[in-house]
PDB file of N, CA and C in Angstrom:
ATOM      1  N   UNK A   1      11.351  -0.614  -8.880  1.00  0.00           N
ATOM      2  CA  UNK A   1      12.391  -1.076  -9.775  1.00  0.00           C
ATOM      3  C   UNK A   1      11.804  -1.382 -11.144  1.00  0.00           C
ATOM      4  N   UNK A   2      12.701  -1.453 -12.293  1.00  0.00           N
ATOM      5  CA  UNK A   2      12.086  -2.225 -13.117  1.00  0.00           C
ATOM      6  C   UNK A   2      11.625  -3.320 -13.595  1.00  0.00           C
ATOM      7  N   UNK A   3      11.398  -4.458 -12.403  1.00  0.00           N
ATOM      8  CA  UNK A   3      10.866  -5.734 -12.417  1.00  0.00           C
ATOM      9  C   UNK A   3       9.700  -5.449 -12.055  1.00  0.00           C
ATOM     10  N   UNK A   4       9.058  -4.061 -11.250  1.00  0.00           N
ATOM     11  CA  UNK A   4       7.745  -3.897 -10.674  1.00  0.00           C
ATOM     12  C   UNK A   4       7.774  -4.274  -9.091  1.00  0.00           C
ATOM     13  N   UNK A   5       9.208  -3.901  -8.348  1.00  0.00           N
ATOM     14  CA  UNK A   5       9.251  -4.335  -7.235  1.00  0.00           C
ATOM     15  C   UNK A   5       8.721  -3.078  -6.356  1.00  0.00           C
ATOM     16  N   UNK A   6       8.049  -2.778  -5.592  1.00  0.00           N
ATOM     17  CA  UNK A   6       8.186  -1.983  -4.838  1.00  0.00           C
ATOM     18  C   UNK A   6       9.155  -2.102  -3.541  1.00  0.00           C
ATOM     19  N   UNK A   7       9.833  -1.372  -3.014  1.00  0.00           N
ATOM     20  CA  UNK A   7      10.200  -1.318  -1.454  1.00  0.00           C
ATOM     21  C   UNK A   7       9.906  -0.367  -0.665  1.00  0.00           C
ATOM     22  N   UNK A   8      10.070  -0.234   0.278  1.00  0.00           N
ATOM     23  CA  UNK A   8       9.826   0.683   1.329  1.00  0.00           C
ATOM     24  C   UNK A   8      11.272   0.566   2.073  1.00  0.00           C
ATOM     25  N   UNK A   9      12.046   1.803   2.635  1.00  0.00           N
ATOM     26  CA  UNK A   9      13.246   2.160   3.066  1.00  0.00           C
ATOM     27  C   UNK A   9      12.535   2.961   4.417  1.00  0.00           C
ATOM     28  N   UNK A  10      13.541   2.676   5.804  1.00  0.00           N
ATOM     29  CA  UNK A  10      13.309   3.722   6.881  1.00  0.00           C
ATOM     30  C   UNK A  10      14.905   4.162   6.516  1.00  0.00           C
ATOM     31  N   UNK A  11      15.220   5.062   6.416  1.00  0.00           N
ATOM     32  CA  UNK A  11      16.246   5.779   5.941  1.00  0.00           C
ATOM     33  C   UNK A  11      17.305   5.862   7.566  1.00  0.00           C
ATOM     34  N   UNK A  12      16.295   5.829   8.586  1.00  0.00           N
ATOM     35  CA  UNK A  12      16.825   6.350   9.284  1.00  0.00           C
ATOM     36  C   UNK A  12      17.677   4.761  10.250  1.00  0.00           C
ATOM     37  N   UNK A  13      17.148   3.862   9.511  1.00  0.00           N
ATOM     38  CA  UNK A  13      17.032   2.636  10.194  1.00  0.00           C
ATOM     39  C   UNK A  13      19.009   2.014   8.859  1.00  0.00           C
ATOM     40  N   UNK A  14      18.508   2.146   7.976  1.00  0.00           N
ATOM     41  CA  UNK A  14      19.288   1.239   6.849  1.00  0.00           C
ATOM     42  C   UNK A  14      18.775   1.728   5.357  1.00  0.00           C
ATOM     43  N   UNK A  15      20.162   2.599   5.317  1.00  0.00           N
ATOM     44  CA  UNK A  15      20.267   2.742   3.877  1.00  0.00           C
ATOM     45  C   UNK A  15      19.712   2.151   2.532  1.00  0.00           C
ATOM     46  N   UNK A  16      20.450   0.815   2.450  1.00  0.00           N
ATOM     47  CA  UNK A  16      20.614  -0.206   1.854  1.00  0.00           C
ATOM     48  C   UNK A  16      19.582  -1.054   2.042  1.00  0.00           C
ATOM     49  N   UNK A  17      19.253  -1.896   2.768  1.00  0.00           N
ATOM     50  CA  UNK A  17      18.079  -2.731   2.740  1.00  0.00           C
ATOM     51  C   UNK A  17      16.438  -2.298   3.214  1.00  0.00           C
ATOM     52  N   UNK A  18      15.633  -2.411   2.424  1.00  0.00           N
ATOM     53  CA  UNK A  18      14.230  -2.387   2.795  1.00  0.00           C
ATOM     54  C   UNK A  18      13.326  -2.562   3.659  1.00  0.00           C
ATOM     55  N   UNK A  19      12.644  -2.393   4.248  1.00  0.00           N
ATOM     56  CA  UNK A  19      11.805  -2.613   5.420  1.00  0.00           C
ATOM     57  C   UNK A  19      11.328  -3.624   4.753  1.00  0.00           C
ATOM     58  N   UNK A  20       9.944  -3.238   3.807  1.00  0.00           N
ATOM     59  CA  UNK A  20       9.541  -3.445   3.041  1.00  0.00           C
ATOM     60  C   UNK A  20       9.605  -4.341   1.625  1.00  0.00           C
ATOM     61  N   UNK A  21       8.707  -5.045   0.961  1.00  0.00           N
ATOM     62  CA  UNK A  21       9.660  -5.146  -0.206  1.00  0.00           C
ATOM     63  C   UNK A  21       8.320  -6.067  -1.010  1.00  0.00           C
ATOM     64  N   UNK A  22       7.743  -5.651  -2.297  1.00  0.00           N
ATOM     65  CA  UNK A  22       6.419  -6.197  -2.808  1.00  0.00           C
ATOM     66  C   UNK A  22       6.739  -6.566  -4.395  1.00  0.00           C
ATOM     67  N   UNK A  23       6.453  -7.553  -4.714  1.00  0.00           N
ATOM     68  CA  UNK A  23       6.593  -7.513  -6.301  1.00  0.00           C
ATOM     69  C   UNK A  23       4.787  -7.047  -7.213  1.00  0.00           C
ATOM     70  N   UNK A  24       5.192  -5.937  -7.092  1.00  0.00           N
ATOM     71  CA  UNK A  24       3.445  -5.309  -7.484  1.00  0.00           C
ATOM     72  C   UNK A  24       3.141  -6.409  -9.037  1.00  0.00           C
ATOM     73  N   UNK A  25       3.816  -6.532  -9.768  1.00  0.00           N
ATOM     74  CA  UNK A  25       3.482  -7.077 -11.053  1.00  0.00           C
ATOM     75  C   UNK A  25       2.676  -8.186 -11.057  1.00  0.00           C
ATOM     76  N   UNK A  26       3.631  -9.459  -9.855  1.00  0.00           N
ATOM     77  CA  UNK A  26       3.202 -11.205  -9.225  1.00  0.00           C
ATOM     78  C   UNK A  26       1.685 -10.758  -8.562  1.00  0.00           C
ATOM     79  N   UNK A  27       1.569  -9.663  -8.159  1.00  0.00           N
ATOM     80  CA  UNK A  27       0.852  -9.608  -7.040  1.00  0.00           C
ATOM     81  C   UNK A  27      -0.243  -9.692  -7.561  1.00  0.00           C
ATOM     82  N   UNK A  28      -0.505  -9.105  -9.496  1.00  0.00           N
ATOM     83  CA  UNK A  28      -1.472  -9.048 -10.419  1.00  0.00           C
ATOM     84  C   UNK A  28      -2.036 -10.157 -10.691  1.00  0.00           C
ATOM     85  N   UNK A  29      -3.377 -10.957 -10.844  1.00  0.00           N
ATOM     86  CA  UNK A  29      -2.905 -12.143 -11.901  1.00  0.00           C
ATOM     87  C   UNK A  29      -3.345 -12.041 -12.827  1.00  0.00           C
ATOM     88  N   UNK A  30      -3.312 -12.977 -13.953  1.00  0.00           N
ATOM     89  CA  UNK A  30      -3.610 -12.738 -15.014  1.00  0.00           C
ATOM     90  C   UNK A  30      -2.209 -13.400 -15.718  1.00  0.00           C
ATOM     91  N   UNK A  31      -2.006 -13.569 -17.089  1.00  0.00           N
ATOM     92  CA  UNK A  31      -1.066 -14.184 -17.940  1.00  0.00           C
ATOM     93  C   UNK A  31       0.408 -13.177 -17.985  1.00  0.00           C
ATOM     94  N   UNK A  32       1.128 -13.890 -18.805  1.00  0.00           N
ATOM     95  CA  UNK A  32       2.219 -12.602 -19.014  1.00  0.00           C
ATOM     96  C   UNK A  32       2.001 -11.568 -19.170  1.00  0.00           C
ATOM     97  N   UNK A  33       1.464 -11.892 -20.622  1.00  0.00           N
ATOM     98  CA  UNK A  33       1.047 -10.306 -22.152  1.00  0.00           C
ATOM     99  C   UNK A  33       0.538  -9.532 -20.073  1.00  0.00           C
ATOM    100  N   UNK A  34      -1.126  -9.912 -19.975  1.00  0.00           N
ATOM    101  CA  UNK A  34      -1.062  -9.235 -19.123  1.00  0.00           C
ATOM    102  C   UNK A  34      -0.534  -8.388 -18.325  1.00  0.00           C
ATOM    103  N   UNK A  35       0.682  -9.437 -17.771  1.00  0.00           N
ATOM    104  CA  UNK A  35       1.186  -9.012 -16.265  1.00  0.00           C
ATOM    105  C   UNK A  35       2.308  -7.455 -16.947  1.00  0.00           C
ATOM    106  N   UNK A  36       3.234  -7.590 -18.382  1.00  0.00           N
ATOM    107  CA  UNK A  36       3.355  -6.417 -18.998  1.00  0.00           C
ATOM    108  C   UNK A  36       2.511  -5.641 -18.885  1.00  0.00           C
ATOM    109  N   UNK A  37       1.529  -5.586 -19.061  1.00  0.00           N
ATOM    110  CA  UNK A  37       0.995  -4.371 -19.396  1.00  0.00           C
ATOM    111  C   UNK A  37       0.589  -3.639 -17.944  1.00  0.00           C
ATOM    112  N   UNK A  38       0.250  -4.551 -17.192  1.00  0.00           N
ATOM    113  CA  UNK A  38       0.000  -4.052 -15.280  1.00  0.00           C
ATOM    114  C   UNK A  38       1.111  -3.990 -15.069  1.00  0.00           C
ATOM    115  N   UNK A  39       2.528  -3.498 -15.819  1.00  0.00           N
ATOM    116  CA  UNK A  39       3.710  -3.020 -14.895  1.00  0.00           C
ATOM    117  C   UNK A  39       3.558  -1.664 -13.669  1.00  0.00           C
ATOM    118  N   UNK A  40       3.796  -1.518 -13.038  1.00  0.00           N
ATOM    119  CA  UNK A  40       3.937  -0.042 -12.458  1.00  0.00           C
ATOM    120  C   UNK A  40       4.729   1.188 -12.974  1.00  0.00           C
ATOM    121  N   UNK A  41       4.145   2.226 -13.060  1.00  0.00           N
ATOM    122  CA  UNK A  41       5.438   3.061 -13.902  1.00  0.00           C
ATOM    123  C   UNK A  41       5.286   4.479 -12.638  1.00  0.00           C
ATOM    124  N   UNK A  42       3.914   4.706 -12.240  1.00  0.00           N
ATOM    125  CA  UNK A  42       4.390   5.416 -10.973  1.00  0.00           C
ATOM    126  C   UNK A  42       3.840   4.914  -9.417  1.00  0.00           C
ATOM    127  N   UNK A  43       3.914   5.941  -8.244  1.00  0.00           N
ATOM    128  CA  UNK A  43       3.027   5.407  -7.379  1.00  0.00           C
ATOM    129  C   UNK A  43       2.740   6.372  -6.394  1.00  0.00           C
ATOM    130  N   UNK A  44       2.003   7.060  -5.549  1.00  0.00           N
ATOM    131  CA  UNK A  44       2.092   7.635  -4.382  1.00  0.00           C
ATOM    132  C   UNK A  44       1.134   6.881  -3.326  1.00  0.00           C
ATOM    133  N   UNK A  45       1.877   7.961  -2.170  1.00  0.00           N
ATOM    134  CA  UNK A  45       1.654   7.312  -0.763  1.00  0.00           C
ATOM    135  C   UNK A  45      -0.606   8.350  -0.367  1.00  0.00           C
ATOM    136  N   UNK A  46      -0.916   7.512   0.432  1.00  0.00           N
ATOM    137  CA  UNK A  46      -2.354   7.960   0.401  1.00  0.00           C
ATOM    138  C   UNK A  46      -2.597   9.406   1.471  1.00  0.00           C
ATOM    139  N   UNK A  47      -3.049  10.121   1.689  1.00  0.00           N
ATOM    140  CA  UNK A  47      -3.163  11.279   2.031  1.00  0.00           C
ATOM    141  C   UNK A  47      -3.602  11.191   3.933  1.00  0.00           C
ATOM    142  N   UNK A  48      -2.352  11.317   4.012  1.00  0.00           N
ATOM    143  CA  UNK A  48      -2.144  11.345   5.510  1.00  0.00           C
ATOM    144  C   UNK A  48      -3.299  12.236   6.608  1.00  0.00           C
ATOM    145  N   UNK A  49      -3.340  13.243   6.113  1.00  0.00           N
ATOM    146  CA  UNK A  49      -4.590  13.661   6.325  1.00  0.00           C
ATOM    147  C   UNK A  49      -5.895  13.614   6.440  1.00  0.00           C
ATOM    148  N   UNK A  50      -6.415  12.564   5.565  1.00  0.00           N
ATOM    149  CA  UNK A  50      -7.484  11.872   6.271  1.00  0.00           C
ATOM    150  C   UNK A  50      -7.277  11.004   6.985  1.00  0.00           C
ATOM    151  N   UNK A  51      -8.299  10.641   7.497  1.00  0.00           N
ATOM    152  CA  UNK A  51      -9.136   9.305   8.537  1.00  0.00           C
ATOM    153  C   UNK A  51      -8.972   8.427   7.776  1.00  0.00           C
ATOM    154  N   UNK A  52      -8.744   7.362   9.132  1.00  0.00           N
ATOM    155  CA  UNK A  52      -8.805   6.158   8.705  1.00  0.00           C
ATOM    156  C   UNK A  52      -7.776   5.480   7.862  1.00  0.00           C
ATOM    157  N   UNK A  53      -7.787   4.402   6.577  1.00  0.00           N
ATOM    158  CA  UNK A  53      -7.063   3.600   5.891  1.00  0.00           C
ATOM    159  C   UNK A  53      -6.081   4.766   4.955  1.00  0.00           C
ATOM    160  N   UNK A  54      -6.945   5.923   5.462  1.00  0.00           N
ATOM    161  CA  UNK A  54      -5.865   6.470   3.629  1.00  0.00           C
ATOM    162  C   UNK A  54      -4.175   6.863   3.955  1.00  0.00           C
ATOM    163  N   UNK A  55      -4.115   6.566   5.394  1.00  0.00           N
ATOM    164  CA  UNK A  55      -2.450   6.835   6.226  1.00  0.00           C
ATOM    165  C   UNK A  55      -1.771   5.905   5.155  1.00  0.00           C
ATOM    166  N   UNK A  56      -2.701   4.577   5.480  1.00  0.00           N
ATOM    167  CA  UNK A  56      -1.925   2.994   5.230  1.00  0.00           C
ATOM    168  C   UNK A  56      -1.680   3.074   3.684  1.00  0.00           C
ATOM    169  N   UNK A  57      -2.303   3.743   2.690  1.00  0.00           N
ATOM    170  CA  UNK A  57      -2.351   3.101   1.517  1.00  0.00           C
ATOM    171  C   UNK A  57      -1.190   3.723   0.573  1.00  0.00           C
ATOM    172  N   UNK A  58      -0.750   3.093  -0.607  1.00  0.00           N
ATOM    173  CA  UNK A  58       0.158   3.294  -1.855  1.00  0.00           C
ATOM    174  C   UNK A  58      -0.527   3.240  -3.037  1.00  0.00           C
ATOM    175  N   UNK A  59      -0.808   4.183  -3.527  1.00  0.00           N
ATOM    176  CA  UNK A  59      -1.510   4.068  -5.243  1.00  0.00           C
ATOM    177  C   UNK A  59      -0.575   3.771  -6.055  1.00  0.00           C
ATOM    178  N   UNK A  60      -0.835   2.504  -7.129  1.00  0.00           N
ATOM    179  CA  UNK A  60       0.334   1.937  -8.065  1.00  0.00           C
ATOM    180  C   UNK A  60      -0.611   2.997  -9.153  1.00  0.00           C
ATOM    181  N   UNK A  61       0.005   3.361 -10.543  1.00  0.00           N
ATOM    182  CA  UNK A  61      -0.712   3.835 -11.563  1.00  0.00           C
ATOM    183  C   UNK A  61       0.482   2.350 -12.428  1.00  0.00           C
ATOM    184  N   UNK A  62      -0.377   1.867 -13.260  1.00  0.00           N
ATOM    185  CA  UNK A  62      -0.145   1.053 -14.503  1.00  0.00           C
ATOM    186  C   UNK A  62       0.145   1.152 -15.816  1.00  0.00           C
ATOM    187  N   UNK A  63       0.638   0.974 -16.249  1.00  0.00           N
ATOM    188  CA  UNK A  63       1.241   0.964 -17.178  1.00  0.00           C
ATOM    189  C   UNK A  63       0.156   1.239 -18.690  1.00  0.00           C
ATOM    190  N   UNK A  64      -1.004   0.223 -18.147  1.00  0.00           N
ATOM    191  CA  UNK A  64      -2.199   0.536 -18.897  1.00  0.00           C
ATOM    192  C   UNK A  64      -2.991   1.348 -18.532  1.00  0.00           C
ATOM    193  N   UNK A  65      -2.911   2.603 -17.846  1.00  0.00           N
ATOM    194  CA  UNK A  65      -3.784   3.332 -16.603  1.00  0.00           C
ATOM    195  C   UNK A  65      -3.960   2.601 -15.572  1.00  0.00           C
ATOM    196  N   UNK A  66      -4.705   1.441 -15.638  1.00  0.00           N
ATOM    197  CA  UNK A  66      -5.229   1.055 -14.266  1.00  0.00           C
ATOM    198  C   UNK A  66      -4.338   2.003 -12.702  1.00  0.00           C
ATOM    199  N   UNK A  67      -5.195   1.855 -11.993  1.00  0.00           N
ATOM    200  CA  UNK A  67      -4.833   2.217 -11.067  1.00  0.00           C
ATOM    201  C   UNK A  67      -5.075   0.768  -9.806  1.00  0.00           C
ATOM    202  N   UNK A  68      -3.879   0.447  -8.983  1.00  0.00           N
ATOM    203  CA  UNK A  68      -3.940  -0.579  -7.909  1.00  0.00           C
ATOM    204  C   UNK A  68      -3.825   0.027  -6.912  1.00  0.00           C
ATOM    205  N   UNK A  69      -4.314  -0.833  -5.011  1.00  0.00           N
ATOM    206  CA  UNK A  69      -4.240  -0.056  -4.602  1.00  0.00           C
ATOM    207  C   UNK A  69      -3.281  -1.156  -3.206  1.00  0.00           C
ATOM    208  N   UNK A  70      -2.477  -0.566  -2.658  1.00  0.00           N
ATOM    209  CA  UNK A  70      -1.811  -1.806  -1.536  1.00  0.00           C
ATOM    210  C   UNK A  70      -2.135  -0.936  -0.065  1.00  0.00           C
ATOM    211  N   UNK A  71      -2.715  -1.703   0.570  1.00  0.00           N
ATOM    212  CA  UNK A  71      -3.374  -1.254   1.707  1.00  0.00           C
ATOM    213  C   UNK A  71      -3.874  -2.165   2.545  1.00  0.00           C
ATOM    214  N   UNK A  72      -3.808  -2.383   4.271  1.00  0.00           N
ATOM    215  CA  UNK A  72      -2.295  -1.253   4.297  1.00  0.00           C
ATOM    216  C   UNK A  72      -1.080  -1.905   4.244  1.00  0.00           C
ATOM    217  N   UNK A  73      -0.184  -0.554   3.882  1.00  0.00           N
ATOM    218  CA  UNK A  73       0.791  -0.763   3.711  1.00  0.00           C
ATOM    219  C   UNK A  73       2.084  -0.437   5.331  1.00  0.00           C
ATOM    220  N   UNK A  74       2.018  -1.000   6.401  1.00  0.00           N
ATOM    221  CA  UNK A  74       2.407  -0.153   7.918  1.00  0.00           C
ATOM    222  C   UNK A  74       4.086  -0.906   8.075  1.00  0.00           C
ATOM    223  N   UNK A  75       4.785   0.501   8.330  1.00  0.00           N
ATOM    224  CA  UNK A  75       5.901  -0.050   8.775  1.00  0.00           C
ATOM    225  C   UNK A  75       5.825  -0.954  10.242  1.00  0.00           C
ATOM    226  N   UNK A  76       6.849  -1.325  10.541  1.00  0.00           N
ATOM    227  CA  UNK A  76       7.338  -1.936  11.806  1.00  0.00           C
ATOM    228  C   UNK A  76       7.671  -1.219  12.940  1.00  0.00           C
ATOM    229  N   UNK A  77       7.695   0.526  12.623  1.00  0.00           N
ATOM    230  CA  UNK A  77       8.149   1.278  13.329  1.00  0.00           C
ATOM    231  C   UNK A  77       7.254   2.605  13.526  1.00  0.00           C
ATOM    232  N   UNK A  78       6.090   2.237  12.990  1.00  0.00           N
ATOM    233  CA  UNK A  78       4.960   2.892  12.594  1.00  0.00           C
ATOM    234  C   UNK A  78       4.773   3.254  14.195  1.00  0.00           C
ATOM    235  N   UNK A  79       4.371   4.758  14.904  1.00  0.00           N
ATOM    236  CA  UNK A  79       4.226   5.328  15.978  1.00  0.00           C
ATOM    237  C   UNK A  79       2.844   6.326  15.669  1.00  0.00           C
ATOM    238  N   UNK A  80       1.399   5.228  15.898  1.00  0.00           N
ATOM    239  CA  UNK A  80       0.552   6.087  15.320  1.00  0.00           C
ATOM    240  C   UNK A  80      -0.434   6.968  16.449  1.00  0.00           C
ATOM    241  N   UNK A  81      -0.570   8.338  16.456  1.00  0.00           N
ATOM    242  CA  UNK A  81      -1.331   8.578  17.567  1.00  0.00           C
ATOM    243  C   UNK A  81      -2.622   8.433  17.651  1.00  0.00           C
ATOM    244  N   UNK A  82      -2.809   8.488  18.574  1.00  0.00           N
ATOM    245  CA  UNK A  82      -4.171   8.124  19.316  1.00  0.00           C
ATOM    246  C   UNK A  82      -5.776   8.192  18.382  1.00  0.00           C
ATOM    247  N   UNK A  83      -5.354   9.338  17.778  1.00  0.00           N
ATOM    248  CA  UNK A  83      -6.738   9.835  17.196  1.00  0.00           C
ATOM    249  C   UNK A  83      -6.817   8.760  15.808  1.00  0.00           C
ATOM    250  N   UNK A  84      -5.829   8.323  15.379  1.00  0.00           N
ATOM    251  CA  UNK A  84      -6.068   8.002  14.212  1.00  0.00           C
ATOM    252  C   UNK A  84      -5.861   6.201  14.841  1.00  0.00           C
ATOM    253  N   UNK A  85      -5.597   5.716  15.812  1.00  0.00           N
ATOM    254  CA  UNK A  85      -5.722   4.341  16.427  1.00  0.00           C
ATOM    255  C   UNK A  85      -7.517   4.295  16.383  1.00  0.00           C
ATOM    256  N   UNK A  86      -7.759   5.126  17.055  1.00  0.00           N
ATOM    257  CA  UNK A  86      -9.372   5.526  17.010  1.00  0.00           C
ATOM    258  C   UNK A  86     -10.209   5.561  16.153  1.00  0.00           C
ATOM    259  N   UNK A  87      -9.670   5.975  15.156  1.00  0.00           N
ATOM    260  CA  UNK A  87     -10.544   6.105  13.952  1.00  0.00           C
ATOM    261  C   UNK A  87     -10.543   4.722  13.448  1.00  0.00           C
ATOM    262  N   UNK A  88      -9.088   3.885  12.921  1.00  0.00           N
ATOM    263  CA  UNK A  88      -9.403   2.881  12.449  1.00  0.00           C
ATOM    264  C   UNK A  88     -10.104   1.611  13.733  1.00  0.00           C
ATOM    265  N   UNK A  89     -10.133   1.588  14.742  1.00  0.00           N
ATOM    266  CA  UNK A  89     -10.520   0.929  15.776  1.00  0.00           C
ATOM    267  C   UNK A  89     -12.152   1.143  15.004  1.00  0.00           C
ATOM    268  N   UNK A  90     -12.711   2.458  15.400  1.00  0.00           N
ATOM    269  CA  UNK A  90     -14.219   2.599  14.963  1.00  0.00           C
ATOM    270  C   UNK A  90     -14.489   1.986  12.994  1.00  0.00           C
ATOM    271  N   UNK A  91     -13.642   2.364  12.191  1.00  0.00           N
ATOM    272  CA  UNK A  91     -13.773   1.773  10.935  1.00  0.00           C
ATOM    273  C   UNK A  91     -13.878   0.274  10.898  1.00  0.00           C
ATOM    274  N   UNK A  92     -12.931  -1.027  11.855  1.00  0.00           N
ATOM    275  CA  UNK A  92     -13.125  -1.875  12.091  1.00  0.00           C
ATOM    276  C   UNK A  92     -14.295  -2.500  12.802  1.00  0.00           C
ATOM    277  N   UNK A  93     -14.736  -1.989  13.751  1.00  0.00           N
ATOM    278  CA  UNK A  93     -15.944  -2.177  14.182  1.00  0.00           C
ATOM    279  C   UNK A  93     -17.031  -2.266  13.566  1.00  0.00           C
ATOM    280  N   UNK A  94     -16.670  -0.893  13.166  1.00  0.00           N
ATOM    281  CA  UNK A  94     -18.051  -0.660  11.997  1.00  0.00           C
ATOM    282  C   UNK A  94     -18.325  -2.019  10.937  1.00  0.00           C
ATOM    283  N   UNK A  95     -17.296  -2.360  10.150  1.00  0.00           N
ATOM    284  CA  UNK A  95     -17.369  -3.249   9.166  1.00  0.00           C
ATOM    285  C   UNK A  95     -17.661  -4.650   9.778  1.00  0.00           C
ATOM    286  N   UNK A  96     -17.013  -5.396  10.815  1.00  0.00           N
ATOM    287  CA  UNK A  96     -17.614  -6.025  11.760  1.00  0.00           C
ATOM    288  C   UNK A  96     -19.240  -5.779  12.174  1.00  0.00           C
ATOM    289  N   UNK A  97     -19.462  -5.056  12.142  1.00  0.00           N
ATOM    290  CA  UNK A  97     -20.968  -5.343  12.933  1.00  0.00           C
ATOM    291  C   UNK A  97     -21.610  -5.464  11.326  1.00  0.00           C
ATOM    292  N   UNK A  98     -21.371  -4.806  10.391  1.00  0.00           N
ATOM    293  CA  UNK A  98     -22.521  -4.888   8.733  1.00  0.00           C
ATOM    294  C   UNK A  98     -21.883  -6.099   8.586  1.00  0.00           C
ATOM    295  N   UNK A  99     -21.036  -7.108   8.425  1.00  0.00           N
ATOM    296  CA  UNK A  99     -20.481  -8.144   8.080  1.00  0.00           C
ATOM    297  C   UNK A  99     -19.832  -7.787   6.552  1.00  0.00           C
ATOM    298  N   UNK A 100     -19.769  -6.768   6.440  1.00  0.00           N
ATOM    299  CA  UNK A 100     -18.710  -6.344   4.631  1.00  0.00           C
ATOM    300  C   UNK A 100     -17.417  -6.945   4.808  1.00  0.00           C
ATOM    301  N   UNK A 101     -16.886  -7.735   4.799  1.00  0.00           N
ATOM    302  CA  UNK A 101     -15.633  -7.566   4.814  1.00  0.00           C
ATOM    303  C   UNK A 101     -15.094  -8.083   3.634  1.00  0.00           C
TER     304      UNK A 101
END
């Protein structure tokens, strides 16, 4: 929207109301002047095709370039198969045992 809201819709669930629903702008911090200029003006969804987190993620692009990133982002109705339960199962682990988190 133009407040910098994102939503997410299951189309198949409800037209009208959102699954979903993020104010990308609040989510920034920083002052006003700032938070203008980190508006969102586009966004895509992360490339389903790979492994791992990139199912979950939404790229904001900014208003000033920046690029943000919301991740993850999982519906409620999310039906994920096996291979990719797996993958992030092993990505979690992984980061667990180096202590990165």
């Amino acid at each position: 929207t133009n407040e910098g809201e994102f939503m997410l819709y299951n189309v198949q669930l409800d037209l009208n109301q959102p699954e979903l629903s993020f104010d990308i702008s609040k989510s920034i911090e920083g002052d006003r002047k700032a938070t203008q200029k980190l508006s969102p003006v586009s966004f895509c969804f992360g490339n389903t095709d790979q492994p791992g987190w990139q199912s979950f993620a939404v790229y904001f692009l900014m208003k000033n370039g920046s690029v943000y990133i919301l991740c993850p982002l999982v519906s409620s109705h999310i039906k994920p198969n096996d291979m990719l339960l797996s993958t992030i199962t092993e990505i979690v682990n992984n980061e667990e045992g180096s202590g990165s988190f």
